[in-house]
PDB file of N, CA and C in Angstrom:
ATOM      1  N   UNK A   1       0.834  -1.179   0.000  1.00  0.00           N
ATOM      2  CA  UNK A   1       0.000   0.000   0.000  1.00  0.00           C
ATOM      3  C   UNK A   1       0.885   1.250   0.000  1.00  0.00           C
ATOM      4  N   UNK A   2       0.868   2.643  -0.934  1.00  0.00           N
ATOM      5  CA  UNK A   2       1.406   3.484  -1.006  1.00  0.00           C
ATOM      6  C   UNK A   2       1.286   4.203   0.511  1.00  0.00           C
ATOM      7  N   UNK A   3       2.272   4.539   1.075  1.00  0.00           N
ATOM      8  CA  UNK A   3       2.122   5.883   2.071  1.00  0.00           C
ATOM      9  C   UNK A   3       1.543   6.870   1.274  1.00  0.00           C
ATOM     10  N   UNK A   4       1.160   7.988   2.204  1.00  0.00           N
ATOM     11  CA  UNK A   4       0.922   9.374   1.687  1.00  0.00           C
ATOM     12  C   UNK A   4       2.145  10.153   1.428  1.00  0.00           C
ATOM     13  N   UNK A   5       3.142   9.720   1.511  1.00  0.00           N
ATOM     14  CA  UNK A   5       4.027  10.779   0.403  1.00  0.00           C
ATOM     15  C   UNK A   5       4.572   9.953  -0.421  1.00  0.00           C
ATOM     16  N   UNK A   6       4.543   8.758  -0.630  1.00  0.00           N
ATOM     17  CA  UNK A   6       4.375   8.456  -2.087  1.00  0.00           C
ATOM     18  C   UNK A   6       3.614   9.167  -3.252  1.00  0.00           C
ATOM     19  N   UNK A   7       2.273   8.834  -2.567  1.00  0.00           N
ATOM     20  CA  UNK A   7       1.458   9.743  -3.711  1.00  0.00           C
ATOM     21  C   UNK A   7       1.094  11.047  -3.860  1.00  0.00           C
ATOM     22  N   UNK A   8       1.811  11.916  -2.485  1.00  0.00           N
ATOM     23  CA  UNK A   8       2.093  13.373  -3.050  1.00  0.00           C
ATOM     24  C   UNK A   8       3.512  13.363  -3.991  1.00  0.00           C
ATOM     25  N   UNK A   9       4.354  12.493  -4.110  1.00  0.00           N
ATOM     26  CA  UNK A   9       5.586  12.518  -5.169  1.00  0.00           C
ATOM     27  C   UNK A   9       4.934  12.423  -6.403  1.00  0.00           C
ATOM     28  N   UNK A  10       4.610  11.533  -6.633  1.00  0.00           N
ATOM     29  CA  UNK A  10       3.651  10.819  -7.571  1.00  0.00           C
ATOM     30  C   UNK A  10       2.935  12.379  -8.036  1.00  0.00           C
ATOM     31  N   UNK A  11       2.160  12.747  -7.626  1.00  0.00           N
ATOM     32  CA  UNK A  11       1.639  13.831  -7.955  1.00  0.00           C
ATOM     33  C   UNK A  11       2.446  14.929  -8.053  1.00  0.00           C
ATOM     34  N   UNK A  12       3.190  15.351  -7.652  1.00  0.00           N
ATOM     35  CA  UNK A  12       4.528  16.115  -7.889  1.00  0.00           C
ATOM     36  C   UNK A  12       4.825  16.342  -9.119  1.00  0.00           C
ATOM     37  N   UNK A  13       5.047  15.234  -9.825  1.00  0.00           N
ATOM     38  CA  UNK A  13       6.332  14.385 -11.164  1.00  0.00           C
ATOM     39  C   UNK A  13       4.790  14.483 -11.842  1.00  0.00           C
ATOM     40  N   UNK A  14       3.848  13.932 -11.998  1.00  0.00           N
ATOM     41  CA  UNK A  14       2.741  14.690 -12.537  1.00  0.00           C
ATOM     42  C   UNK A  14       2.805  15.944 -12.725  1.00  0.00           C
ATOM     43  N   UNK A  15       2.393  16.581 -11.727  1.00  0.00           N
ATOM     44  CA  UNK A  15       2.244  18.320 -12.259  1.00  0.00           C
ATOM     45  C   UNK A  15       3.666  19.450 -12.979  1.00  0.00           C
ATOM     46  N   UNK A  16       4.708  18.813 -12.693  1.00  0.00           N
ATOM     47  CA  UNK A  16       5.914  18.982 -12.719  1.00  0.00           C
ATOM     48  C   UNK A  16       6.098  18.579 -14.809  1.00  0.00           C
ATOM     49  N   UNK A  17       5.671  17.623 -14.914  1.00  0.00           N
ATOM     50  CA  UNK A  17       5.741  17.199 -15.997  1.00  0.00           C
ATOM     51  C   UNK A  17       4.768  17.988 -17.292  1.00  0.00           C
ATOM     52  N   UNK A  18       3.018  18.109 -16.667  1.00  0.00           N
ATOM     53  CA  UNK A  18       2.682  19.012 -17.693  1.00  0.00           C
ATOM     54  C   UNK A  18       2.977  20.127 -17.701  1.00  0.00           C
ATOM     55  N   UNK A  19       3.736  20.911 -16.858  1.00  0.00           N
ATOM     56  CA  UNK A  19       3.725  22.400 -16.731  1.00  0.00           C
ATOM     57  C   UNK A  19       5.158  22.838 -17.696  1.00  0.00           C
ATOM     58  N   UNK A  20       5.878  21.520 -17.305  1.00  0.00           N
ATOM     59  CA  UNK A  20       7.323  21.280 -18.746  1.00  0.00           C
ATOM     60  C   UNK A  20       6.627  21.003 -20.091  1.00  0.00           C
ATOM     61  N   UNK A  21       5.482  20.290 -20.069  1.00  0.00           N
ATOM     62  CA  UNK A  21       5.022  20.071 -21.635  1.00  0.00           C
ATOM     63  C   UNK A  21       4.653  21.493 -22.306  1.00  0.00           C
ATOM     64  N   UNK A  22       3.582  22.333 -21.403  1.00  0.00           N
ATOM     65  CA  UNK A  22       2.815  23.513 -21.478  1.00  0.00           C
ATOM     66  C   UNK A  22       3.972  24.660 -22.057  1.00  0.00           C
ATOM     67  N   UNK A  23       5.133  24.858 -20.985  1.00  0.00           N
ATOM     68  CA  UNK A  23       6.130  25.510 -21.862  1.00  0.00           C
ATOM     69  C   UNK A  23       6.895  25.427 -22.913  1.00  0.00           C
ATOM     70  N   UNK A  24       6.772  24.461 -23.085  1.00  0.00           N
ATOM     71  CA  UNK A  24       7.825  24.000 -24.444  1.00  0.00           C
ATOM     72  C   UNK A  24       7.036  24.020 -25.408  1.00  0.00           C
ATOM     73  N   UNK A  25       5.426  24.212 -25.214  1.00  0.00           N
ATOM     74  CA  UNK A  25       4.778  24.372 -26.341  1.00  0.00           C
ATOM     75  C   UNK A  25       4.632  25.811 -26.497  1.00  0.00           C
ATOM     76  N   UNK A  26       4.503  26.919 -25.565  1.00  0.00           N
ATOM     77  CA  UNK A  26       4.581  28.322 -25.628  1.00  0.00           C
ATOM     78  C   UNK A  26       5.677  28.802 -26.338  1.00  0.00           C
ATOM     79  N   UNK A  27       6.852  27.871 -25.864  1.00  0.00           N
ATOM     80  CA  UNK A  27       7.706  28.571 -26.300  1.00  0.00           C
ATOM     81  C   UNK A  27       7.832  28.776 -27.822  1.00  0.00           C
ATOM     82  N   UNK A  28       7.960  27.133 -28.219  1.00  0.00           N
ATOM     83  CA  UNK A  28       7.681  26.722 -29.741  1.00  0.00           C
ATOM     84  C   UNK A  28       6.650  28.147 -30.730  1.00  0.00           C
ATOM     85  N   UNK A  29       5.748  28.248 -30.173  1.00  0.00           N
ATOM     86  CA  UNK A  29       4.837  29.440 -30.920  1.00  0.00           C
ATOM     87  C   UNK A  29       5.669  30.744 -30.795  1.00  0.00           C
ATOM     88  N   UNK A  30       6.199  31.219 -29.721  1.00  0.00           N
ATOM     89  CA  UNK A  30       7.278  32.008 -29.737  1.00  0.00           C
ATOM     90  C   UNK A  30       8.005  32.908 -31.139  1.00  0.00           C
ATOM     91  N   UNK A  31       8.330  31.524 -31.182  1.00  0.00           N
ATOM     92  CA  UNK A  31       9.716  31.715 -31.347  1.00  0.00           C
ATOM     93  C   UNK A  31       9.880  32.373 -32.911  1.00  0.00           C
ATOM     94  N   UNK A  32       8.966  32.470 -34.128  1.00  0.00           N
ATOM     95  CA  UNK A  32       9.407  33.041 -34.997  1.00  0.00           C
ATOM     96  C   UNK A  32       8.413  34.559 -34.962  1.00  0.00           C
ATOM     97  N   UNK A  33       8.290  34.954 -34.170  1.00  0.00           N
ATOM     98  CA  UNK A  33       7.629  36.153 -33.702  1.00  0.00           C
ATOM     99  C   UNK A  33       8.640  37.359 -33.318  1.00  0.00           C
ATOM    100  N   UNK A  34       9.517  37.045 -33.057  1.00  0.00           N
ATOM    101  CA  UNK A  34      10.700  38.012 -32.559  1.00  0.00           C
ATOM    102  C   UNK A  34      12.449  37.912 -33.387  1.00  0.00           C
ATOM    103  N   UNK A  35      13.026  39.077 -33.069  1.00  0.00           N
ATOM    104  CA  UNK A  35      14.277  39.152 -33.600  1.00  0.00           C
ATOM    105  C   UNK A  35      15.262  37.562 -33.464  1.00  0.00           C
ATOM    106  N   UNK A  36      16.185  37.442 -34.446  1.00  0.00           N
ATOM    107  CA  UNK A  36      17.162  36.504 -34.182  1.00  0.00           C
ATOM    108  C   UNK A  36      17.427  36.425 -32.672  1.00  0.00           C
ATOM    109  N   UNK A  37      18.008  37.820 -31.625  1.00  0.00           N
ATOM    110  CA  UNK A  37      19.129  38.172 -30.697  1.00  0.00           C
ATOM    111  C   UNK A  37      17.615  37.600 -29.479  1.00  0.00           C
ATOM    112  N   UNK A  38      17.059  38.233 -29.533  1.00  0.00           N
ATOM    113  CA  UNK A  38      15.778  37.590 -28.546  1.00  0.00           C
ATOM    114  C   UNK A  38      15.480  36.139 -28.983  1.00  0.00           C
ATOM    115  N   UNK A  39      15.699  35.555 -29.703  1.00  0.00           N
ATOM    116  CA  UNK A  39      15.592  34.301 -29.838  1.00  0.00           C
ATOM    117  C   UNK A  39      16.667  33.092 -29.295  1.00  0.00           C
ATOM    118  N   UNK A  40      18.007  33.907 -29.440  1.00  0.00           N
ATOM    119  CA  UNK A  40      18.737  33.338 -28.573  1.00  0.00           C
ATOM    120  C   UNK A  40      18.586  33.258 -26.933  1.00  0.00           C
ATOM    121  N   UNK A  41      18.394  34.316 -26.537  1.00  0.00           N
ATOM    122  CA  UNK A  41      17.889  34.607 -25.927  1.00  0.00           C
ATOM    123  C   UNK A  41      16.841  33.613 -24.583  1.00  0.00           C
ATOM    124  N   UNK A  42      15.562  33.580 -25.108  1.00  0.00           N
ATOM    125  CA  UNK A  42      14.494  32.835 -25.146  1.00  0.00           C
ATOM    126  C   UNK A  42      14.983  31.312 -24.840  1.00  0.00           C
ATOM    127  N   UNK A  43      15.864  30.763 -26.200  1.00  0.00           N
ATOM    128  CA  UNK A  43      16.517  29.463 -26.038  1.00  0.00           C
ATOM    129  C   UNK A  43      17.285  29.188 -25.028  1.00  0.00           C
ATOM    130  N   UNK A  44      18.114  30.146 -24.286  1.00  0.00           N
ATOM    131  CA  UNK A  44      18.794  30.011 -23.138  1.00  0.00           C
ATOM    132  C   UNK A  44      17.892  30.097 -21.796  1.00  0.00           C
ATOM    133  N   UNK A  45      16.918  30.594 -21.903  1.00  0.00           N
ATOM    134  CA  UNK A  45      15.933  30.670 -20.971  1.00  0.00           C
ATOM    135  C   UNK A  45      15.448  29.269 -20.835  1.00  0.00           C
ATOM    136  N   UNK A  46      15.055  29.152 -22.071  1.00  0.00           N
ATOM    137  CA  UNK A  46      14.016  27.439 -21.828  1.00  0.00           C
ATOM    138  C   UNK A  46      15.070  26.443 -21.632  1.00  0.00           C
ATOM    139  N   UNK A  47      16.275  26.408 -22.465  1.00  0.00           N
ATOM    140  CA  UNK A  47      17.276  25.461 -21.365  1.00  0.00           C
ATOM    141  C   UNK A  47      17.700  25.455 -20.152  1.00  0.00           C
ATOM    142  N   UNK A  48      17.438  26.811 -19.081  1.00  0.00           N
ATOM    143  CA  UNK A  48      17.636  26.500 -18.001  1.00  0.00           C
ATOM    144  C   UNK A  48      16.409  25.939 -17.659  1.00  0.00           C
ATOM    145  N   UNK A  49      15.418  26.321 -17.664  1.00  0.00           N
ATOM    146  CA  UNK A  49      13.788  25.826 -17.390  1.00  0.00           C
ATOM    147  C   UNK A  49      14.035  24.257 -17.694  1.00  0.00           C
ATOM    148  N   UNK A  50      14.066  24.023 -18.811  1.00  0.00           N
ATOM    149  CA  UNK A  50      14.213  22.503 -19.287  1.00  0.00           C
ATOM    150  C   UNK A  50      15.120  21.633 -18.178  1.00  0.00           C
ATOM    151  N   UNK A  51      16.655  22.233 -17.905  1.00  0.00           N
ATOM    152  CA  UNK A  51      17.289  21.754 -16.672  1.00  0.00           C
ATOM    153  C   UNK A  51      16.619  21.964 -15.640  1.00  0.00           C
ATOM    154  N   UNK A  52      16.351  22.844 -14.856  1.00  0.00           N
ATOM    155  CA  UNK A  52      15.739  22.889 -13.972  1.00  0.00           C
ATOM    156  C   UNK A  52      13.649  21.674 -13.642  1.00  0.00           C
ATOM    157  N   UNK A  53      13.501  21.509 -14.609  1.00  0.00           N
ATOM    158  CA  UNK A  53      12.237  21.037 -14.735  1.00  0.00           C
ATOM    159  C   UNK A  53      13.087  18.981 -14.788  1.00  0.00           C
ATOM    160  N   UNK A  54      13.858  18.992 -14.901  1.00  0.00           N
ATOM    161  CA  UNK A  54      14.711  17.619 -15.033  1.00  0.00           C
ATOM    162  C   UNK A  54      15.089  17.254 -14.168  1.00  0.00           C
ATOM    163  N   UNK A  55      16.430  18.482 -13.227  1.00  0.00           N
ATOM    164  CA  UNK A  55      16.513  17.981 -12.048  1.00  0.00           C
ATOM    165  C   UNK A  55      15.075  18.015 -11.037  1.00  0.00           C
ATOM    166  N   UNK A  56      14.098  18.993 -11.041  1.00  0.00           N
ATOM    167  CA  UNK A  56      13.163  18.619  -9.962  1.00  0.00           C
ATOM    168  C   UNK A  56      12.621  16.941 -10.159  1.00  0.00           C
ATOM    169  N   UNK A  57      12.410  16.637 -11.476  1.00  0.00           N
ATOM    170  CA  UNK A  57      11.914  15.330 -11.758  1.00  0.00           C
ATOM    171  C   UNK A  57      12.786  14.222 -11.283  1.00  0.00           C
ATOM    172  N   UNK A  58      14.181  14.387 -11.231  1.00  0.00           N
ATOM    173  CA  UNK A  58      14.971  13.512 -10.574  1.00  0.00           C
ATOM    174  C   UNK A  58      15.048  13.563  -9.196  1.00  0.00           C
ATOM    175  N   UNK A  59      14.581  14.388  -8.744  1.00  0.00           N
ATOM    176  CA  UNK A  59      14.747  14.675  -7.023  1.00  0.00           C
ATOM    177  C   UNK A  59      13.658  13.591  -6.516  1.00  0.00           C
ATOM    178  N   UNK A  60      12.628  14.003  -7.555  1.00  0.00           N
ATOM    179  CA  UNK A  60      11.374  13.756  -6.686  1.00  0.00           C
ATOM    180  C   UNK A  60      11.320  12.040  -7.640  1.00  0.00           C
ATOM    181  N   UNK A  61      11.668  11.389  -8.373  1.00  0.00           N
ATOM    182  CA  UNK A  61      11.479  10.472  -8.514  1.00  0.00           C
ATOM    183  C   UNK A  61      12.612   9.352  -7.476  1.00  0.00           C
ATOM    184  N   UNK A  62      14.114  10.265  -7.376  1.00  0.00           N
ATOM    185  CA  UNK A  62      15.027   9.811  -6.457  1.00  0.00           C
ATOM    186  C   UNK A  62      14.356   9.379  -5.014  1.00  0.00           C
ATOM    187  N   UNK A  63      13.390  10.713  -4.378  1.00  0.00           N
ATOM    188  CA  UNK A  63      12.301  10.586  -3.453  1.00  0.00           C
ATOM    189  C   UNK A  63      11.653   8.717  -3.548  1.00  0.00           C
ATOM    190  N   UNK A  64      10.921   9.116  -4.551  1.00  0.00           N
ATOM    191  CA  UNK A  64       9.786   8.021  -4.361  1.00  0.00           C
ATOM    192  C   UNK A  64      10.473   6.689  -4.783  1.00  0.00           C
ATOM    193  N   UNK A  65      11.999   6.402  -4.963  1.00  0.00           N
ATOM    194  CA  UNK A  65      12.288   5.043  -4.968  1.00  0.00           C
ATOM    195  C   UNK A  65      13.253   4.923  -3.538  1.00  0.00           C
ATOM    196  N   UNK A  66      13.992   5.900  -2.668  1.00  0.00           N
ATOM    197  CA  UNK A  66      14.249   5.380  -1.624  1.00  0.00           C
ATOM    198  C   UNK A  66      12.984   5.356  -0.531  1.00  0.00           C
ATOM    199  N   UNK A  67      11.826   6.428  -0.849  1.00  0.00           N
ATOM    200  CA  UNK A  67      10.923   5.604   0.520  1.00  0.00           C
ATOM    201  C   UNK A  67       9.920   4.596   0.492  1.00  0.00           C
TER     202      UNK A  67
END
């Protein structure tokens, strides 16, 4: 039987996951709307987002296989 913070992880890595899908689709529309230099720009933004949205997913999946 799951504990209860199993399935707040679980739900975590859920919400964590569409809110990474949701941006990467904003961004995508973006992106031929503005100058080259803002586009670089933008791309360096969503790769930290993208890292950052990876390691939380590893934290919290690291979470839910040691408890």
């Amino acid at each position: 039987m799951m504990t209860l913070l199993k399935k707040i992880t679980i739900l975590k890595i859920a919400v964590i996951v569409i809110v990474c899908i949701i941006m990467a689709n904003e961004y995508h529309r973006m992106i031929n709307k503005f100058p080259y230099l803002f586009n670089l720009f933008m791309l360096f933004i969503s790769s930290i987002y993208v890292f950052l949205c990876f390691s939380l997913l590893m934290i919290n999946i690291f979470r839910l296989i040691t408890f």
